[in-house]
PDB file of N, CA and C in Angstrom:
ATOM      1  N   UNK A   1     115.304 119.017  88.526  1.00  0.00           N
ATOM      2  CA  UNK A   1     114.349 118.048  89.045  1.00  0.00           C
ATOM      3  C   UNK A   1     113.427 117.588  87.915  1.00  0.00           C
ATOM      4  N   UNK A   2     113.042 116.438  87.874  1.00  0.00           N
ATOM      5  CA  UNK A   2     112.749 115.775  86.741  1.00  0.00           C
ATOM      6  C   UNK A   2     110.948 115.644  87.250  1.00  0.00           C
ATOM      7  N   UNK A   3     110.314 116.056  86.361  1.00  0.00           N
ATOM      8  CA  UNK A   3     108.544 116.095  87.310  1.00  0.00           C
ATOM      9  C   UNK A   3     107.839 115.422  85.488  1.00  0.00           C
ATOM     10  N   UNK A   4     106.637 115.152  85.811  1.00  0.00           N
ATOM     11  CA  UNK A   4     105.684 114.000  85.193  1.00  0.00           C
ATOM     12  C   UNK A   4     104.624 115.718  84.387  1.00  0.00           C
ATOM     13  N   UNK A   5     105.440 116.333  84.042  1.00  0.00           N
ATOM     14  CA  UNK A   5     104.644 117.287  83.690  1.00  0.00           C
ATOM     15  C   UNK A   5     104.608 117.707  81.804  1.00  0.00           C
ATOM     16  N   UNK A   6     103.988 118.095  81.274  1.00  0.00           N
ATOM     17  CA  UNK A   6     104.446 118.477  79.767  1.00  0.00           C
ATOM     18  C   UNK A   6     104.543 119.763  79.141  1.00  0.00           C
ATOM     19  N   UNK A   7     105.649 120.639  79.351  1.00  0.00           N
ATOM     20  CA  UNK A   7     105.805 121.763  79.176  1.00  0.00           C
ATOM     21  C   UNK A   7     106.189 121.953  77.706  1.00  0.00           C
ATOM     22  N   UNK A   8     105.415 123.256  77.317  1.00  0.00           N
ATOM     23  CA  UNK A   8     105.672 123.863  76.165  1.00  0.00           C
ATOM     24  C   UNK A   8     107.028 125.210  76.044  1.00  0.00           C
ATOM     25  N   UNK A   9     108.057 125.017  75.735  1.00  0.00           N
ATOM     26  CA  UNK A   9     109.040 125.927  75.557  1.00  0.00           C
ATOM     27  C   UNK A   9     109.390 126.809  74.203  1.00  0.00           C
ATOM     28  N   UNK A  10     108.994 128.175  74.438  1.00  0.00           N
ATOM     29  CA  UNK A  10     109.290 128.800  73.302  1.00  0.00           C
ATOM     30  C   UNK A  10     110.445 129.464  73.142  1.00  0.00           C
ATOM     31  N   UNK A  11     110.924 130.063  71.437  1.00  0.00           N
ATOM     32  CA  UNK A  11     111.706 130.673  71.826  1.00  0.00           C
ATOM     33  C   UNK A  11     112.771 131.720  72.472  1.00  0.00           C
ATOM     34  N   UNK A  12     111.243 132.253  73.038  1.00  0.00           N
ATOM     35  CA  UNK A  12     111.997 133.256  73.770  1.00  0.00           C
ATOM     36  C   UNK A  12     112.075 133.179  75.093  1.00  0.00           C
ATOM     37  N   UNK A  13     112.430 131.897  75.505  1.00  0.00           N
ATOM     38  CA  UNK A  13     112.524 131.456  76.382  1.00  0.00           C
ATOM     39  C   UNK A  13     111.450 131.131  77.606  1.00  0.00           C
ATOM     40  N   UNK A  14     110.274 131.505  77.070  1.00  0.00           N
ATOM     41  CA  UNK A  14     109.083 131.431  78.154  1.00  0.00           C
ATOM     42  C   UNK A  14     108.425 129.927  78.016  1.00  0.00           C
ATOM     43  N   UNK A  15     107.898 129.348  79.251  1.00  0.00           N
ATOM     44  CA  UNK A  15     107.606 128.010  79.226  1.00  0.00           C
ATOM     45  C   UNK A  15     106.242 128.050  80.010  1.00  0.00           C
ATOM     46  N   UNK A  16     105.363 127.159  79.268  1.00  0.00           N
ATOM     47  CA  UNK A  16     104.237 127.119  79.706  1.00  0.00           C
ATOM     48  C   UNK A  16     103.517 125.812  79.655  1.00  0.00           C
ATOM     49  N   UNK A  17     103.095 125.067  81.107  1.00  0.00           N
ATOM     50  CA  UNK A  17     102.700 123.801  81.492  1.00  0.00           C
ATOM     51  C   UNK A  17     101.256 123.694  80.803  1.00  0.00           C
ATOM     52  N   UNK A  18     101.378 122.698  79.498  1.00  0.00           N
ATOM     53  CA  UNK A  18     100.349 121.651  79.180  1.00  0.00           C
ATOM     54  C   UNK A  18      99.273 121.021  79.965  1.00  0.00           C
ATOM     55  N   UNK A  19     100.210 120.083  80.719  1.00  0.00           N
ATOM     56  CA  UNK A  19      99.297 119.524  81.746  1.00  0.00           C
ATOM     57  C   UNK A  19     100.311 118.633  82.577  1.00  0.00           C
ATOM     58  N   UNK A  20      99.834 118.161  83.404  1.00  0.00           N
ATOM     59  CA  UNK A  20     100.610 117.469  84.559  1.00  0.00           C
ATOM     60  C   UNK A  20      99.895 116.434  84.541  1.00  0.00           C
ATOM     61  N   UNK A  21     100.631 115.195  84.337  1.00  0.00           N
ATOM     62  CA  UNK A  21     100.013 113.632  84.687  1.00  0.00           C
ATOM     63  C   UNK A  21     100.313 113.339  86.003  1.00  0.00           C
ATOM     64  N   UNK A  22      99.981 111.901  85.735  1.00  0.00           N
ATOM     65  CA  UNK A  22      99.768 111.051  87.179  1.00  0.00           C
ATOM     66  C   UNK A  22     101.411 110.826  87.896  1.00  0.00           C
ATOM     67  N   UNK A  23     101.576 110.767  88.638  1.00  0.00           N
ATOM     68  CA  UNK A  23     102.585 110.404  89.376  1.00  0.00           C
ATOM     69  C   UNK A  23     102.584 108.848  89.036  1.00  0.00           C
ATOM     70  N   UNK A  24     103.889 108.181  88.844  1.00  0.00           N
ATOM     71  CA  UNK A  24     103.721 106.769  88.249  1.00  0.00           C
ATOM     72  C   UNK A  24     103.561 106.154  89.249  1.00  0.00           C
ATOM     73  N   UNK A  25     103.894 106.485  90.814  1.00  0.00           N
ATOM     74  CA  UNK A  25     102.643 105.673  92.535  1.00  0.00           C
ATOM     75  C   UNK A  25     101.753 105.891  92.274  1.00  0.00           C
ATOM     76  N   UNK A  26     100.946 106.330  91.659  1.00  0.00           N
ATOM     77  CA  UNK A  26      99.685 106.850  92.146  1.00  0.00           C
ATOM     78  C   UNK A  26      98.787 106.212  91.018  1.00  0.00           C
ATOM     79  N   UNK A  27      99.540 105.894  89.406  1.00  0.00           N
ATOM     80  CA  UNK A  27      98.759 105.411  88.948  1.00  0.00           C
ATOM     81  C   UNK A  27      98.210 103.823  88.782  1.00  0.00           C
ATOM     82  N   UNK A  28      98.415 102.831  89.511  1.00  0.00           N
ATOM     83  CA  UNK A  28      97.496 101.673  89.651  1.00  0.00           C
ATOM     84  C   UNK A  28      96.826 101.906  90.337  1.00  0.00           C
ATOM     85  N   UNK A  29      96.637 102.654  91.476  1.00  0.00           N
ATOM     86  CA  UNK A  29      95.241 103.008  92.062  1.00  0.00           C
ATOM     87  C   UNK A  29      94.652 103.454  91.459  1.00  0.00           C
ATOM     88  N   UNK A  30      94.815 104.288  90.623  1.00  0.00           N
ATOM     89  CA  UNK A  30      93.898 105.470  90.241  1.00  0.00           C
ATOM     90  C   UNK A  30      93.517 104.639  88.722  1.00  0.00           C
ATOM     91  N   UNK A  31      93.627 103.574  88.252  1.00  0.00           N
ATOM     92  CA  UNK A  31      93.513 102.900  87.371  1.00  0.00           C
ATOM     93  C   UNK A  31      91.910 101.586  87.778  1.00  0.00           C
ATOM     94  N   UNK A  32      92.919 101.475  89.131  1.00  0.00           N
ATOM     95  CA  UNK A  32      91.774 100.445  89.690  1.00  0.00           C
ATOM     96  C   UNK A  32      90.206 100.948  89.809  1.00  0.00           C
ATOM     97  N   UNK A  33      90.631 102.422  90.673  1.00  0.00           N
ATOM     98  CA  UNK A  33      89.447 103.202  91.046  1.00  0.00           C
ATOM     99  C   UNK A  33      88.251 103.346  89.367  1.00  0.00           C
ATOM    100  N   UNK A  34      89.241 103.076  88.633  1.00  0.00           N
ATOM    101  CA  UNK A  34      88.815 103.665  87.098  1.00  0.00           C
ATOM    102  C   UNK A  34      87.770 102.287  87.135  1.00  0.00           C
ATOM    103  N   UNK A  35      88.244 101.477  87.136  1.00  0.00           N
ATOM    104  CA  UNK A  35      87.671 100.475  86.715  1.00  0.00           C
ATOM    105  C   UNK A  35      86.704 100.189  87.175  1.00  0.00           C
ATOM    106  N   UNK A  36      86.381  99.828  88.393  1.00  0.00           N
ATOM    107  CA  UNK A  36      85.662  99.747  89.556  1.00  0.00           C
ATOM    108  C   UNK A  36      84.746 100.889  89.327  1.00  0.00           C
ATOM    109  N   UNK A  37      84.564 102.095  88.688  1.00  0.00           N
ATOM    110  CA  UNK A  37      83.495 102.807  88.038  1.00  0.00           C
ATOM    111  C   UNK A  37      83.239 102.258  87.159  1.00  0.00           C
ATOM    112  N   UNK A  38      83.723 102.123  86.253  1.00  0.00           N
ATOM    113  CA  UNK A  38      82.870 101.880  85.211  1.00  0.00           C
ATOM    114  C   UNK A  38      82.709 100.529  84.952  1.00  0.00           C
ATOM    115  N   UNK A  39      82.827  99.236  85.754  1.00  0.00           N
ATOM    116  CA  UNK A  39      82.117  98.382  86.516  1.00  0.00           C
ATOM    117  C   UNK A  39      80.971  98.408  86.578  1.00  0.00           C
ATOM    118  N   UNK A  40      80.890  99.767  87.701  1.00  0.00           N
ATOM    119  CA  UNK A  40      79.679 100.157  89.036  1.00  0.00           C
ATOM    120  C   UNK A  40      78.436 100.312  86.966  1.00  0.00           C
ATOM    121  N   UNK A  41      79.054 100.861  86.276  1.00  0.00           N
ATOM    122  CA  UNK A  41      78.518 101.718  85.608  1.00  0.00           C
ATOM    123  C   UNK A  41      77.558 100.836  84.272  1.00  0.00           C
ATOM    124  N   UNK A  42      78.900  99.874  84.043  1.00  0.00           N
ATOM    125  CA  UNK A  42      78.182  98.874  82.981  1.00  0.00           C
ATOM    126  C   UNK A  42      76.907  97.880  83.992  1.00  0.00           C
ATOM    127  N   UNK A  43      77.245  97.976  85.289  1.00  0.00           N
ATOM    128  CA  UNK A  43      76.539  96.856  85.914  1.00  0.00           C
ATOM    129  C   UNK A  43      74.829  97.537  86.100  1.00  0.00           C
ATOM    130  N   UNK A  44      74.958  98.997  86.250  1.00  0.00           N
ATOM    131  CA  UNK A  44      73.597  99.458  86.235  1.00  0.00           C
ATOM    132  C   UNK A  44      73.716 100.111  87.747  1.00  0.00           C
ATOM    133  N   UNK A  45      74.885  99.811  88.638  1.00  0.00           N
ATOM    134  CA  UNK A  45      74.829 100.321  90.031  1.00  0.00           C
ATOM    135  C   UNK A  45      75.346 102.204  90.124  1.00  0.00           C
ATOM    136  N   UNK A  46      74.814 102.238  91.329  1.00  0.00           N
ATOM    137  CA  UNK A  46      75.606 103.790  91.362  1.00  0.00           C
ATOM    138  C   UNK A  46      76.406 103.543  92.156  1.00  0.00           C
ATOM    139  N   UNK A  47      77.961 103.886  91.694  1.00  0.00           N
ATOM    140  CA  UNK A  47      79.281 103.915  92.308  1.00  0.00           C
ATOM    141  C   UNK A  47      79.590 104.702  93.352  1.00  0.00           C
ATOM    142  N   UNK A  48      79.815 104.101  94.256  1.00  0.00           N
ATOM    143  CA  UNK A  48      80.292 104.378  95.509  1.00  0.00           C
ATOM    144  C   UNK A  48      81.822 106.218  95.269  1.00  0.00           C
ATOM    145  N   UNK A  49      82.093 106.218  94.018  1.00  0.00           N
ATOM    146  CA  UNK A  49      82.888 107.194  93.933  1.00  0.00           C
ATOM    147  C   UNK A  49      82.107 108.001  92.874  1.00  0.00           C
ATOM    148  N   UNK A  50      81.417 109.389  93.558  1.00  0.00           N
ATOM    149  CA  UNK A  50      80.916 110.010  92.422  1.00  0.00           C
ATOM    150  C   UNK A  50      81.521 111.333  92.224  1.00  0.00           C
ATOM    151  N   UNK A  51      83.084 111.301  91.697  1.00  0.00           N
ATOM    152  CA  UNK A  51      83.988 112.183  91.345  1.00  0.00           C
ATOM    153  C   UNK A  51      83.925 112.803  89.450  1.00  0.00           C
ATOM    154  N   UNK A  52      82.771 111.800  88.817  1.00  0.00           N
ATOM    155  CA  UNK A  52      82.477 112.414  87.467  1.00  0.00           C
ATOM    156  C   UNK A  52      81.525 113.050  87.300  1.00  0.00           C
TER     157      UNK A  52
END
């Protein structure tokens, strides 16, 4: 199974996950949402998403 993840493989066979990105659905939302902060942010408003 093929996953959006970045694994480190050594040689002794042990593998250990980097990090896991965005699902490629998921990222124009999560692009938009981006924006639309820092929008909110250059404009001087407080953003309706306060996930930072």
């Amino acid at each position: 199974m093929l996953t959006n993840q970045v694994v480190a493989n050594y040689p002794d066979g042990m593998q250990h996950t980097i990090f896991k990105s965005t699902e490629p659905s998921m990222t124009a939302k999560e692009m938009e949402e981006l924006l639309v902060r820092l929008d909110d942010l250059w404009q001087g408003r407080k953003s309706t998403k306060d996930r930072w």
